[in-house]
Protein backbone atom coordinates (compact mmCIF):
# COMPACT_ATOMS: atom_id res chain seq x y z
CA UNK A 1 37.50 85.59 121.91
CA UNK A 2 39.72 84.40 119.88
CA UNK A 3 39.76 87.96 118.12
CA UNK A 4 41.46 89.90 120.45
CA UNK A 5 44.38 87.66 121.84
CA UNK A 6 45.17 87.74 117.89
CA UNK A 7 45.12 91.20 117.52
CA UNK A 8 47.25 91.44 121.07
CA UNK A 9 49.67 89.06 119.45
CA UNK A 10 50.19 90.91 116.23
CA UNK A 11 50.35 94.19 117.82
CA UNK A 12 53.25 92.65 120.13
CA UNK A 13 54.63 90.93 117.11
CA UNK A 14 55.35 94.57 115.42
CA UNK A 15 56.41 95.70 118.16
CA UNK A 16 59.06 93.43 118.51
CA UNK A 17 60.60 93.93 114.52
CA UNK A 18 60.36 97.38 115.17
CA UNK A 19 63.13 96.73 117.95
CA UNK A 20 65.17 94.06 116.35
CA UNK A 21 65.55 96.29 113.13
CA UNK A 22 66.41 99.45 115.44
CA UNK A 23 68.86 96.98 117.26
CA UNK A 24 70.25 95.82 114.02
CA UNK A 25 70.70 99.78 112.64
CA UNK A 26 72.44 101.12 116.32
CA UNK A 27 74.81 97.53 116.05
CA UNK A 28 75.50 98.62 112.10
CA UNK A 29 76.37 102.19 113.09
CA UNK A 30 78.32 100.75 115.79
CA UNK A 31 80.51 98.86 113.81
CA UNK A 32 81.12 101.45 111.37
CA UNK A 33 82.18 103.95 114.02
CA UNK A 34 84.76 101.52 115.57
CA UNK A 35 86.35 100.67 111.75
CA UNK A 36 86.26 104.75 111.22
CA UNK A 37 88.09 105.10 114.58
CA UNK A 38 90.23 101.91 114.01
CA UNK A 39 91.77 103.55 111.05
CA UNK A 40 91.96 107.24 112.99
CA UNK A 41 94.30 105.03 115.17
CA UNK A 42 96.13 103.78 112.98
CA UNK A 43 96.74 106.92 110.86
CA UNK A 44 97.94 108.58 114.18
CA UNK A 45 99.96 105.77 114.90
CA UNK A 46 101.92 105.77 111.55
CA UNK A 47 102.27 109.17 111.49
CA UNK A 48 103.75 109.40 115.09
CA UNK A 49 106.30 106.43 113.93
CA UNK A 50 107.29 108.96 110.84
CA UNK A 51 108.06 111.80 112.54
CA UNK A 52 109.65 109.68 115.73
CA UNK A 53 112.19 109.17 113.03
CA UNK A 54 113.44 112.81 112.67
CA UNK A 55 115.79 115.29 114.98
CA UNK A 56 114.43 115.87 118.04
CA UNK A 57 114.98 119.47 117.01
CA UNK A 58 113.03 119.30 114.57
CA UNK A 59 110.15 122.09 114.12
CA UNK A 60 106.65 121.21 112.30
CA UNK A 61 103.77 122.70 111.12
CA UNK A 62 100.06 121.54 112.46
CA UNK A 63 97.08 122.11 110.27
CA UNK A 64 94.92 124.36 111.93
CA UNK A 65 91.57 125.04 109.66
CA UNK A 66 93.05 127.36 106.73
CA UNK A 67 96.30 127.95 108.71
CA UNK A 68 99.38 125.93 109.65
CA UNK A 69 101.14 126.47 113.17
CA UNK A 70 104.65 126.12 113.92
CA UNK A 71 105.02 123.39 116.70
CA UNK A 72 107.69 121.40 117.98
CA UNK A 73 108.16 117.50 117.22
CA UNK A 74 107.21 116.89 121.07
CA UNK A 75 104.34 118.76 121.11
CA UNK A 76 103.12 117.09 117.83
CA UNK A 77 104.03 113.51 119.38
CA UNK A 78 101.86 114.34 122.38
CA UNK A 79 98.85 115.08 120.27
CA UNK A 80 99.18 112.33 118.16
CA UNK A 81 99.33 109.87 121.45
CA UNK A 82 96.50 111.42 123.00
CA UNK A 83 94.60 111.59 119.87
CA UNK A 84 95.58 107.26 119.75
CA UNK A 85 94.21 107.40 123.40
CA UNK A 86 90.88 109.16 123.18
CA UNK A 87 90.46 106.53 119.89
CA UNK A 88 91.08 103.35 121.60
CA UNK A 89 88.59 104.63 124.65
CA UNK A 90 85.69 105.19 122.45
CA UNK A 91 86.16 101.75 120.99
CA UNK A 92 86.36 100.26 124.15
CA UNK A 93 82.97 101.97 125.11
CA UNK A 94 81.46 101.21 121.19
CA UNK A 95 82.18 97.08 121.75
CA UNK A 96 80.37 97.68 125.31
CA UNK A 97 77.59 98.98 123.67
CA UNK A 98 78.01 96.17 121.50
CA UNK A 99 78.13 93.31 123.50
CA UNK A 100 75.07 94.80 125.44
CA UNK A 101 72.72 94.97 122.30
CA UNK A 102 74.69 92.11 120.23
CA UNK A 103 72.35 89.26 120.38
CA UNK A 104 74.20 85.84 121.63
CA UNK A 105 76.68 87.37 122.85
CA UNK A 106 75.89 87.51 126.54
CA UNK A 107 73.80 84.37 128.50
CA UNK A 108 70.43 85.50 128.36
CA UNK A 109 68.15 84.66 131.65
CA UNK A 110 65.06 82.70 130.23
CA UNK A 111 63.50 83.35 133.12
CA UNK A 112 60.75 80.69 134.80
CA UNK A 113 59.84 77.78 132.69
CA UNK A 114 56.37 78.27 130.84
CA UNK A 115 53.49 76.33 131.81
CA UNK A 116 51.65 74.79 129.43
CA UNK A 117 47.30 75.94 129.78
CA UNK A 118 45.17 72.43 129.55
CA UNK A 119 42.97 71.52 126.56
């Protein structure tokens, strides 16, 4: 008998590293999209300081694929904020996603006590 509860044990047992290393890969990929959007941010944010700096008059040209557009400095400045915007709200929802499959980071509910079976 003591066969099968070892065979139910190991089977649960692999079952169990398969999700803590497919945890460990989505929390990896996780943090690698929040530093890739951290520095989208930033980039935005540096470049929206630069051309704060210049005439308000002041006429620029967008990259657009192969092209370049003529725009004005506001409409440029709006981009760049919203493009800061849209960053910081898929970070917000990345460290969600984090804290919900980040181990210890959250109280975990160890349910009822176990009892232990007489000898």
């Amino acid at each position: 008998m003591a066969a099968p509860v070892d065979l139910e044990l190991k089977k649960a047992f692999t079952e169990l590293q398969a999700k803590v290393i497919d945890t460990q890969q989505k929390v990896k990929l996780a943090d690698i999209q929040i530093e890739q959007l951290n520095r989208t941010k930033k980039h935005a944010h540096l470049t929206d300081t630069e051309i704060m700096t210049l005439v308000d008059e002041t006429n620029m040209y967008e990259g657009v694929g192969r092209m370049f557009i003529l725009q004005s400095k506001e409409v440029i400045h709006n981009q760049l904020l919203e493009k800061q915007k849209i960053a910081e709200e898929k970070i917000k929802e990345l460290e969600h996603g984090l804290r919900v499959l980040h181990p210890g980071s959250e109280p975990v509910n160890p349910g009822p006590p176990m009892r232990r079976a007489r000898t």
